[in-house]
C-alpha atoms as a PDB file:
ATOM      1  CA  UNK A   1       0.000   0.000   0.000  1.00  0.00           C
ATOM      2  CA  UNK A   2       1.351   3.291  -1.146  1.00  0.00           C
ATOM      3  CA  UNK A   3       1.775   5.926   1.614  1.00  0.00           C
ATOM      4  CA  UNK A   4       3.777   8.620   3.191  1.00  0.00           C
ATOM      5  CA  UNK A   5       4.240   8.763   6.959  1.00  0.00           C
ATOM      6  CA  UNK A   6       4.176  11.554   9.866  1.00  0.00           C
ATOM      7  CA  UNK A   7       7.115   9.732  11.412  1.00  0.00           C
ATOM      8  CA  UNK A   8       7.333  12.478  13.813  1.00  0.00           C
ATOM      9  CA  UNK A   9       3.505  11.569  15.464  1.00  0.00           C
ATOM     10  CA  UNK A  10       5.093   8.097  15.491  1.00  0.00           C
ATOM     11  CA  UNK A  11       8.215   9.021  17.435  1.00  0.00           C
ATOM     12  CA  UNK A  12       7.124  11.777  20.201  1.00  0.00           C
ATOM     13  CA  UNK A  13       3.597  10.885  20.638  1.00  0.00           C
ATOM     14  CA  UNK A  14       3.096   6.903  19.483  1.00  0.00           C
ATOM     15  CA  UNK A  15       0.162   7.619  16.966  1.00  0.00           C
ATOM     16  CA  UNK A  16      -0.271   6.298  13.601  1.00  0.00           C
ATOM     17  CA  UNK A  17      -0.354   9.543  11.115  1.00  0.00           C
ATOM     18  CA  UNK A  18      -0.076   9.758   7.410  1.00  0.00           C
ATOM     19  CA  UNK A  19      -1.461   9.415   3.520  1.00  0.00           C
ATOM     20  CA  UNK A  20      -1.710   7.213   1.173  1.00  0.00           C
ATOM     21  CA  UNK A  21      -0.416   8.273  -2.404  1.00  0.00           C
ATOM     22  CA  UNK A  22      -1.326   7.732  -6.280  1.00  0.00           C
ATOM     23  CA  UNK A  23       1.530   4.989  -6.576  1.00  0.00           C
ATOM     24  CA  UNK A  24       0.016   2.358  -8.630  1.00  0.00           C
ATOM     25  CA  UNK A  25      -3.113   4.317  -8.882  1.00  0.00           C
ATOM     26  CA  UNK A  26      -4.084   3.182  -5.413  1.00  0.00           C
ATOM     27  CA  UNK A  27      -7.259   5.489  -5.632  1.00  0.00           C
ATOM     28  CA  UNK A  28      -9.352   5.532  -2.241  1.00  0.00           C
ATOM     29  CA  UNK A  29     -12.386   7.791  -3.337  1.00  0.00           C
ATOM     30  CA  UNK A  30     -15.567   6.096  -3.197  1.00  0.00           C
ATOM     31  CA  UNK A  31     -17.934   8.818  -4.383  1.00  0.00           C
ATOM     32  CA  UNK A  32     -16.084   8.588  -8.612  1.00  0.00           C
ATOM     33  CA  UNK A  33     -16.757   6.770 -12.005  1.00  0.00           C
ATOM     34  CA  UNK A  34     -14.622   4.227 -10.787  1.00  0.00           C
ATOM     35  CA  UNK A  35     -16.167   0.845 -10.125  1.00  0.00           C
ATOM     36  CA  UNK A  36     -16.978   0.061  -6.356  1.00  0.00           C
ATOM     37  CA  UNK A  37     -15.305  -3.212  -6.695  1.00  0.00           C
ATOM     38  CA  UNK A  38     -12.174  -1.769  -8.069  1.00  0.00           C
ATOM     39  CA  UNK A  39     -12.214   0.745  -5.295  1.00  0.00           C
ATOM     40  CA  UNK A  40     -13.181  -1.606  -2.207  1.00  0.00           C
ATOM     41  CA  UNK A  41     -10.398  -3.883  -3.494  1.00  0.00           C
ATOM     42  CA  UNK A  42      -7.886  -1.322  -2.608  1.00  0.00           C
ATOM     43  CA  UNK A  43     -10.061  -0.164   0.862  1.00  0.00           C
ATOM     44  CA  UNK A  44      -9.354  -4.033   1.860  1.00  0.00           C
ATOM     45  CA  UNK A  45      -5.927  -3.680   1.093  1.00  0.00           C
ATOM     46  CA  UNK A  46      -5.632  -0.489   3.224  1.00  0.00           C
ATOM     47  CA  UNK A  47      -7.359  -2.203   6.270  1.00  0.00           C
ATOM     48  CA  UNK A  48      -5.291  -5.085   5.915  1.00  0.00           C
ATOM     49  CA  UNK A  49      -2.368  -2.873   6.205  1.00  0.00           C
ATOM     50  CA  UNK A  50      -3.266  -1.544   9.799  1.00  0.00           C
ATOM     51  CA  UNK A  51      -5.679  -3.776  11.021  1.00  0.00           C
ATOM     52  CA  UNK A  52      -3.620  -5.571  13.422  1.00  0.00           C
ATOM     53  CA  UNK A  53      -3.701  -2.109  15.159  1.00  0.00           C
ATOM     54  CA  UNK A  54      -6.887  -0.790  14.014  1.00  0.00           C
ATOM     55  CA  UNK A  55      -9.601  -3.102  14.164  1.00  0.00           C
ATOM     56  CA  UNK A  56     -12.195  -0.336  13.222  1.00  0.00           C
ATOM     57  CA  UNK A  57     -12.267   2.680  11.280  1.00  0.00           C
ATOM     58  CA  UNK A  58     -14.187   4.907  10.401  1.00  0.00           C
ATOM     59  CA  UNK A  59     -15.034   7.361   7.485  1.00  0.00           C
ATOM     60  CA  UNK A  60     -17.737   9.617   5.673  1.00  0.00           C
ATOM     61  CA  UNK A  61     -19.333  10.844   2.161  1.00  0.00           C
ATOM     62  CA  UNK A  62     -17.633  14.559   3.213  1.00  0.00           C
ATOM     63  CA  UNK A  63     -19.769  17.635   2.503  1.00  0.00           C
ATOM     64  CA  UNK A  64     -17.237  20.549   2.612  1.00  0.00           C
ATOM     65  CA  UNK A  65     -19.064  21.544   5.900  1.00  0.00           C
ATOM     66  CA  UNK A  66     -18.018  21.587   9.494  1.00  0.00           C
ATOM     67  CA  UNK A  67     -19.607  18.653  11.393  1.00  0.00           C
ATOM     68  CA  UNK A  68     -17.385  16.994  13.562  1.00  0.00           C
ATOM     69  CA  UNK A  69     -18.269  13.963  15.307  1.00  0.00           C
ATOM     70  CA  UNK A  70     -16.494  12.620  18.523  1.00  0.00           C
ATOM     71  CA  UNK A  71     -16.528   8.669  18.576  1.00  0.00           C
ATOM     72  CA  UNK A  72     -16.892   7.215  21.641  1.00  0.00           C
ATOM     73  CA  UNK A  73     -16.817   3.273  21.418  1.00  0.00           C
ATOM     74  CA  UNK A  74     -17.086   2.175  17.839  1.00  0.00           C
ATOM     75  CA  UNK A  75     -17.403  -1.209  16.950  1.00  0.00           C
ATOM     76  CA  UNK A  76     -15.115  -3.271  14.783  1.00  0.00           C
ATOM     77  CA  UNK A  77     -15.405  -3.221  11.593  1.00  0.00           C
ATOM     78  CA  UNK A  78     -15.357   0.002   9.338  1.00  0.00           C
ATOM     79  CA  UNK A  79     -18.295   2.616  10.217  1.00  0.00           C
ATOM     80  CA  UNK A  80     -19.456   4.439   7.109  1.00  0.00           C
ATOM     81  CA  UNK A  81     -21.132   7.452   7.757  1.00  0.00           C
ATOM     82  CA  UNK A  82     -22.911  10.490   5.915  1.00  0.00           C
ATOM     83  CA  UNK A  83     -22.226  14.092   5.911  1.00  0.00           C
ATOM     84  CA  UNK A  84     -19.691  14.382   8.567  1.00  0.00           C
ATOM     85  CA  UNK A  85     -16.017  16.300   7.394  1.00  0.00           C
ATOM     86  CA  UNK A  86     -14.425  15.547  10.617  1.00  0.00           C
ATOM     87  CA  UNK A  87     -13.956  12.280  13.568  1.00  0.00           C
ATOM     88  CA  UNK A  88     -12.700  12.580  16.744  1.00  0.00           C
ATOM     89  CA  UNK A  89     -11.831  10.039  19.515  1.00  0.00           C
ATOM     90  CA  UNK A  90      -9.737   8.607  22.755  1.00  0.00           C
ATOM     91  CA  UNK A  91      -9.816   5.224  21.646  1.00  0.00           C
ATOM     92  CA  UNK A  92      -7.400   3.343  20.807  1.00  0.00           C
ATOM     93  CA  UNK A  93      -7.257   1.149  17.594  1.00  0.00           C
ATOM     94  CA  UNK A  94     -10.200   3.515  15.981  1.00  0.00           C
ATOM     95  CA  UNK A  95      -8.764   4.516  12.591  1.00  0.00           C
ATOM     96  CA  UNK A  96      -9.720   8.136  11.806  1.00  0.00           C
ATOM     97  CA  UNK A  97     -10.151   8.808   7.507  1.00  0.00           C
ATOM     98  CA  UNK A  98     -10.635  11.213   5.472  1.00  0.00           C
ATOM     99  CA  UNK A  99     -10.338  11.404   1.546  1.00  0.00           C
ATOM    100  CA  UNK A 100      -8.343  14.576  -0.337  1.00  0.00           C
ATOM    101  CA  UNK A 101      -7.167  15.756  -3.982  1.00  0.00           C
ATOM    102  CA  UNK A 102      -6.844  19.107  -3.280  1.00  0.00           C
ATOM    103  CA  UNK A 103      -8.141  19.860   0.441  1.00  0.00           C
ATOM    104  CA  UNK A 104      -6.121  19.774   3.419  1.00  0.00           C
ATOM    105  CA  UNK A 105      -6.195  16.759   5.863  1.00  0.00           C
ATOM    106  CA  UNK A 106      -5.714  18.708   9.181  1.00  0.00           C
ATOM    107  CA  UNK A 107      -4.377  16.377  11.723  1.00  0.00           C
ATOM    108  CA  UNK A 108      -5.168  17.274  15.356  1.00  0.00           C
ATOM    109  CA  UNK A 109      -3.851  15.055  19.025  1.00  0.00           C
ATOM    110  CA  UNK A 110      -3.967  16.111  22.914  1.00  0.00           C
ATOM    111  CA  UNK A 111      -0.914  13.503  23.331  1.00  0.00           C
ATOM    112  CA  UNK A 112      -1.592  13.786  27.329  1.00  0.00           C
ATOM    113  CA  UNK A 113      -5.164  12.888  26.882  1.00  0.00           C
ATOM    114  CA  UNK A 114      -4.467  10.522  23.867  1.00  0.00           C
ATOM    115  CA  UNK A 115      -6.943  12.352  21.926  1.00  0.00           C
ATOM    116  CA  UNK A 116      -7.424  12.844  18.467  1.00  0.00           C
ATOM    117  CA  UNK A 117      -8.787  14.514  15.229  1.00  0.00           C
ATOM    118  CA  UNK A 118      -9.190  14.446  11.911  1.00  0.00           C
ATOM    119  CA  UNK A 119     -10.713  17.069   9.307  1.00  0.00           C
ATOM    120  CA  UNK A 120     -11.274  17.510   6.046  1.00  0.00           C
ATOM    121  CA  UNK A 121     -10.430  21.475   5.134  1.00  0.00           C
ATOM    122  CA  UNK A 122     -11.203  22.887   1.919  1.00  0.00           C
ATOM    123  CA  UNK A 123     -12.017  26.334   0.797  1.00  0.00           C
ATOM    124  CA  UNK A 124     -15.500  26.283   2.159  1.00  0.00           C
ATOM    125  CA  UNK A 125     -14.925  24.449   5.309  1.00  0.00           C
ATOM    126  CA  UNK A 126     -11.710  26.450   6.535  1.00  0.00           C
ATOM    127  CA  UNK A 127     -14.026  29.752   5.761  1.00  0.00           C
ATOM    128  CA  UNK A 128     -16.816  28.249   8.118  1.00  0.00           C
ATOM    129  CA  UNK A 129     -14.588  26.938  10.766  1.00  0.00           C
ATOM    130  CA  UNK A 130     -14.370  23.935  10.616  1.00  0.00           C
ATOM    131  CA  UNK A 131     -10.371  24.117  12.051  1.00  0.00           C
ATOM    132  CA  UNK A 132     -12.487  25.868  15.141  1.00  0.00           C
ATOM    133  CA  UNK A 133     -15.152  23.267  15.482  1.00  0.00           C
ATOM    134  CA  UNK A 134     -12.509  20.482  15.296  1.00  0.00           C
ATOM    135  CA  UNK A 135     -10.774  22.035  18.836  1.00  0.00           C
ATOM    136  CA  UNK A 136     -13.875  22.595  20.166  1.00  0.00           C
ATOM    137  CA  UNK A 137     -14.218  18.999  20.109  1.00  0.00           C
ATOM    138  CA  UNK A 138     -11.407  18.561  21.283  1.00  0.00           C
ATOM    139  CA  UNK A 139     -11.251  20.519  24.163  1.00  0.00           C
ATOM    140  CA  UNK A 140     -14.449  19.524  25.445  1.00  0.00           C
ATOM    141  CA  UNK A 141     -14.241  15.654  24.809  1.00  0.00           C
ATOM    142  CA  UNK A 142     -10.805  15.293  26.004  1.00  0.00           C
ATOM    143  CA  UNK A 143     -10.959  18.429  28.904  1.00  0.00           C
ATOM    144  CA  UNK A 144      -8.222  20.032  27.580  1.00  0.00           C
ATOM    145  CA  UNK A 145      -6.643  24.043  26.580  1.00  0.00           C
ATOM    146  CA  UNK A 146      -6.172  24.924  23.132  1.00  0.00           C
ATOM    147  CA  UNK A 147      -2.334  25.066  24.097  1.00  0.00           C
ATOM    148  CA  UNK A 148      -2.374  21.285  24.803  1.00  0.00           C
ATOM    149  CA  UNK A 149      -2.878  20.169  21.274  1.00  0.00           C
ATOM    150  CA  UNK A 150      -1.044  20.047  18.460  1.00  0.00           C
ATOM    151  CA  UNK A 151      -1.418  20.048  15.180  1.00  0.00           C
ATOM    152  CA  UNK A 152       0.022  19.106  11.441  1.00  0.00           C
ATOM    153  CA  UNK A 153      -1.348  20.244   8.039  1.00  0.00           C
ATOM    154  CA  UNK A 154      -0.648  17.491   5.793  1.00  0.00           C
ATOM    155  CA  UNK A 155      -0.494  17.254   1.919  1.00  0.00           C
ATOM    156  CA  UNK A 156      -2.851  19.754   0.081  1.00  0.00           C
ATOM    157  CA  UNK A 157      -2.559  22.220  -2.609  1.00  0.00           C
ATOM    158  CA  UNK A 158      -0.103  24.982  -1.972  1.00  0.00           C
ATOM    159  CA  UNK A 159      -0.795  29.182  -2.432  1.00  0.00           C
ATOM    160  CA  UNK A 160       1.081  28.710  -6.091  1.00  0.00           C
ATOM    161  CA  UNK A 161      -1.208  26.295  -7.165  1.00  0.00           C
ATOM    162  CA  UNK A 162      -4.675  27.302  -5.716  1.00  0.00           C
ATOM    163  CA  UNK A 163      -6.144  30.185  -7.611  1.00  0.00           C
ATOM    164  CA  UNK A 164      -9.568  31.009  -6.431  1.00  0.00           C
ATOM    165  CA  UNK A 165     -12.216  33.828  -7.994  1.00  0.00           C
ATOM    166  CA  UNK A 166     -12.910  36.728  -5.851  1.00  0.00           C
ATOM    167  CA  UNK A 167     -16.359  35.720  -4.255  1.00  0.00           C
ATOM    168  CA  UNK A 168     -14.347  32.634  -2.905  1.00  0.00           C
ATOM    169  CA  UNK A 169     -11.133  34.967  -1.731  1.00  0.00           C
ATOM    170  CA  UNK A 170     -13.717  37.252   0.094  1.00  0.00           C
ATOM    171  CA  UNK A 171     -15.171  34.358   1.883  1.00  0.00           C
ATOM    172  CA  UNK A 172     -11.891  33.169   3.017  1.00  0.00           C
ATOM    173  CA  UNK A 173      -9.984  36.138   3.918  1.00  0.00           C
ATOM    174  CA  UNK A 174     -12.643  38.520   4.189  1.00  0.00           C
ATOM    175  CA  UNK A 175     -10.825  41.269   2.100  1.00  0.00           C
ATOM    176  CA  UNK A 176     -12.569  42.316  -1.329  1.00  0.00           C
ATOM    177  CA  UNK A 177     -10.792  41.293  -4.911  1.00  0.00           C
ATOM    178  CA  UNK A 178     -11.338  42.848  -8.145  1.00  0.00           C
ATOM    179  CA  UNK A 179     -10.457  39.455 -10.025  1.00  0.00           C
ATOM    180  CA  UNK A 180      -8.902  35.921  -9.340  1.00  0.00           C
ATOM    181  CA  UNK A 181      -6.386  35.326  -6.510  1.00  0.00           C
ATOM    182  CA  UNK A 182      -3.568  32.936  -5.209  1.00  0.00           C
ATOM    183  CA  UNK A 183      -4.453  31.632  -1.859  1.00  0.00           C
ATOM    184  CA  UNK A 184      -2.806  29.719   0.680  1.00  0.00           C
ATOM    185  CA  UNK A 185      -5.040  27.217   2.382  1.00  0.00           C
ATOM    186  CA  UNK A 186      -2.414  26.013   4.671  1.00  0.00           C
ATOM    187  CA  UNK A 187      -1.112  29.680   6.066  1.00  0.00           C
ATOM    188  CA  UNK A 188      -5.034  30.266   6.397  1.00  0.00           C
ATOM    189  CA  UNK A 189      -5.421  27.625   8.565  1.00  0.00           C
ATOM    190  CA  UNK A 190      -1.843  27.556  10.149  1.00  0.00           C
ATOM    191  CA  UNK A 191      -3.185  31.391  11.347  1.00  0.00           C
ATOM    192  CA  UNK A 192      -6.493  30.532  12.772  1.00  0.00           C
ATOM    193  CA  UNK A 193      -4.664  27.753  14.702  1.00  0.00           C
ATOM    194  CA  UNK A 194      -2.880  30.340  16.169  1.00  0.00           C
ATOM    195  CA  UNK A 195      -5.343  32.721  16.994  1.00  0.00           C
ATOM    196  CA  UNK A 196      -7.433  29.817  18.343  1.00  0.00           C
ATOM    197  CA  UNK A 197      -4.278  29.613  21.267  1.00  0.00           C
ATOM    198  CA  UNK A 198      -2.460  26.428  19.155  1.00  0.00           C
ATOM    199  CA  UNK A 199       0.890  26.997  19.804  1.00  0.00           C
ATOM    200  CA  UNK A 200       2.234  23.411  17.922  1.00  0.00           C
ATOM    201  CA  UNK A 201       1.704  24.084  14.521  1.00  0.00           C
ATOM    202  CA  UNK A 202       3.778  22.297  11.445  1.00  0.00           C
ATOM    203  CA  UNK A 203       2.639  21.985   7.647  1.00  0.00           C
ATOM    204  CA  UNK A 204       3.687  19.532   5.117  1.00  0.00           C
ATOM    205  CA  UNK A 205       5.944  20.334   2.549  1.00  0.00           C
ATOM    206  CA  UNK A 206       4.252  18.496  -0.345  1.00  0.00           C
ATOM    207  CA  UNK A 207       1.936  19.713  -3.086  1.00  0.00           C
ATOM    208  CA  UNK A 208      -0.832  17.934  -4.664  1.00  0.00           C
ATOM    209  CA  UNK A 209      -0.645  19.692  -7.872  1.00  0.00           C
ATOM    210  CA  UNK A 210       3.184  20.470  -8.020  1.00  0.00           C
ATOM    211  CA  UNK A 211       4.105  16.822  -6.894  1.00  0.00           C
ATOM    212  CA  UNK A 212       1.210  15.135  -9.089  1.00  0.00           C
ATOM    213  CA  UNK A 213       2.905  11.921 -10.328  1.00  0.00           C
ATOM    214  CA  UNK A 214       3.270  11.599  -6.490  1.00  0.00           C
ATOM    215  CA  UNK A 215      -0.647  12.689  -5.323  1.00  0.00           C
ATOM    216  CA  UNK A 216      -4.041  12.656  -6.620  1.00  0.00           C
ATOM    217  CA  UNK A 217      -5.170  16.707  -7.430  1.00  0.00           C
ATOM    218  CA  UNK A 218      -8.748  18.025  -8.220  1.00  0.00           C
ATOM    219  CA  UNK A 219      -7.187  20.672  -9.838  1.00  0.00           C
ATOM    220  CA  UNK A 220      -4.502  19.570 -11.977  1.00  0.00           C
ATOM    221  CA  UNK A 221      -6.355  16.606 -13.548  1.00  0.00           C
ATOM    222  CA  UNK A 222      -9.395  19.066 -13.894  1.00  0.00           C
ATOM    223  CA  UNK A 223     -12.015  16.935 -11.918  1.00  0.00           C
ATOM    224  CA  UNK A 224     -10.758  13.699 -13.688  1.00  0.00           C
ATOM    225  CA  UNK A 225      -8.617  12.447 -10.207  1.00  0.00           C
ATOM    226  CA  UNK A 226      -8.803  10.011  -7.673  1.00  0.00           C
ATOM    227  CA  UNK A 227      -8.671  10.125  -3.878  1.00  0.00           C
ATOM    228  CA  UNK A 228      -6.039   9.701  -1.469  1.00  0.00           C
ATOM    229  CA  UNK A 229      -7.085   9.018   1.738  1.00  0.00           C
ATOM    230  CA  UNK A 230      -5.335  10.479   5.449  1.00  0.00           C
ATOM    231  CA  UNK A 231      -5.138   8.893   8.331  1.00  0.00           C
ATOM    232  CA  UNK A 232      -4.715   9.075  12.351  1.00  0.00           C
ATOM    233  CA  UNK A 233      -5.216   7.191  15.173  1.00  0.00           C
ATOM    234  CA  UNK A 234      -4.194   5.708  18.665  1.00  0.00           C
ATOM    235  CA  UNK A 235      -2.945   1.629  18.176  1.00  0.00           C
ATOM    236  CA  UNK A 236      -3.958  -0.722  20.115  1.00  0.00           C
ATOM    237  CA  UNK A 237      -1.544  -2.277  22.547  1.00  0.00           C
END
């Protein structure tokens, strides 16, 4: 299974953190023109990868909104859900997913509490909070400060790559634009982090459209791409 690690997670706070890639067009989206068959195939493969330390996990048909659900004690098995852009839990061997081509997979822990989150950030959901719902979550589920978490943006588009018309630039930044813009999805989001009182804050250095033989992009296949999907969770002993 193709896949790029957050060794650091690994190392400092034991969690299992990372993304799978394009290699060998190992495609994860479920909602394409892609048959389901092809596509579970390479789900199975995925779980068989980490199931020996995740014996559930859990994903979602994402809506580019801002629901965030905590999971409290999932079952084994995978749990499919609808609607939902971002999971959150304290137990261990619960796989957290989320699917991106484009959008940034913002990873979120409270190592202390052993609580974590994952979101699904694109242009719509950063500009409605979802980054803020996320901690929220956090914070209340785990009974922790803003300053106890930390967090990673993973592999997305970068501010080169992402040029976005002037109704969506407004909604994101809140200043007006007489015509298309370059914006930075990651330095939005690394910026309400901060002002949210996140003080542990690193980004990935990848592209999705610059590094495309590497990643699937919405943007540089015009629409035509797979899915990669991103990952976090707590193993089981």
């Amino acid at each position: 299974m193709p896949r790029l690690e957050l060794r650091e997670w690994a190392e400092r706070f034991g969690l299992v953190a990372g993304v799978t890639t394009r290699g060998h067009g190992f495609s994860l989206g479920l909602w394409s023109a892609e048959s389901v068959g092809q596509v579970m195939t390479r789900w199975r493969a995925f779980r068989a990868a980490l199931q020996g330390s995740f014996p559930a996990a859990v994903l979602s048909h994402q809506v580019h909104g801002t629901e965030v659900r905590w999971h409290d004690t999932p079952a084994d098995g995978w749990l499919l859900l609808e609607g939902i852009d971002g999971h959150a839990t304290a137990r261990p061997g619960l796989l957290l997913t989320v699917t991106v081509a484009d959008c940034i997979p913002i990873y979120l822990a409270a190592p202390q509490k052993g609580a974590v989150a994952l979101l699904h950030a694109g242009w719509r959901g950063t500009a409605a909070g979802i980054l803020e719902r996320g901690v929220g979550v956090l914070r209340r589920q785990a009974i922790v400060k803003s300053a106890d978490i930390v967090m990673h943006c993973g592999v997305g588009i970068c501010g080169g790559c992402y040029e976005v018309g002037s109704e969506v630039a407004g909604a994101l930044t809140g200043a007006a634009t007489s015509g298309p813009v370059r914006v930075d999805l990651r330095g939005l989001l690394v910026g309400q982090a901060r002002a949210l009182g996140i003080e542990a804050v690193s980004v990935s250095p990848w592209c999705t459209a610059h590094d495309h033989e590497r990643f699937f992009s919405h943007r540089a296949s015009r629409g035509g791409d797979g899915r990669q999907c991103a990952y976090l969770g707590a193993p089981i002993a």
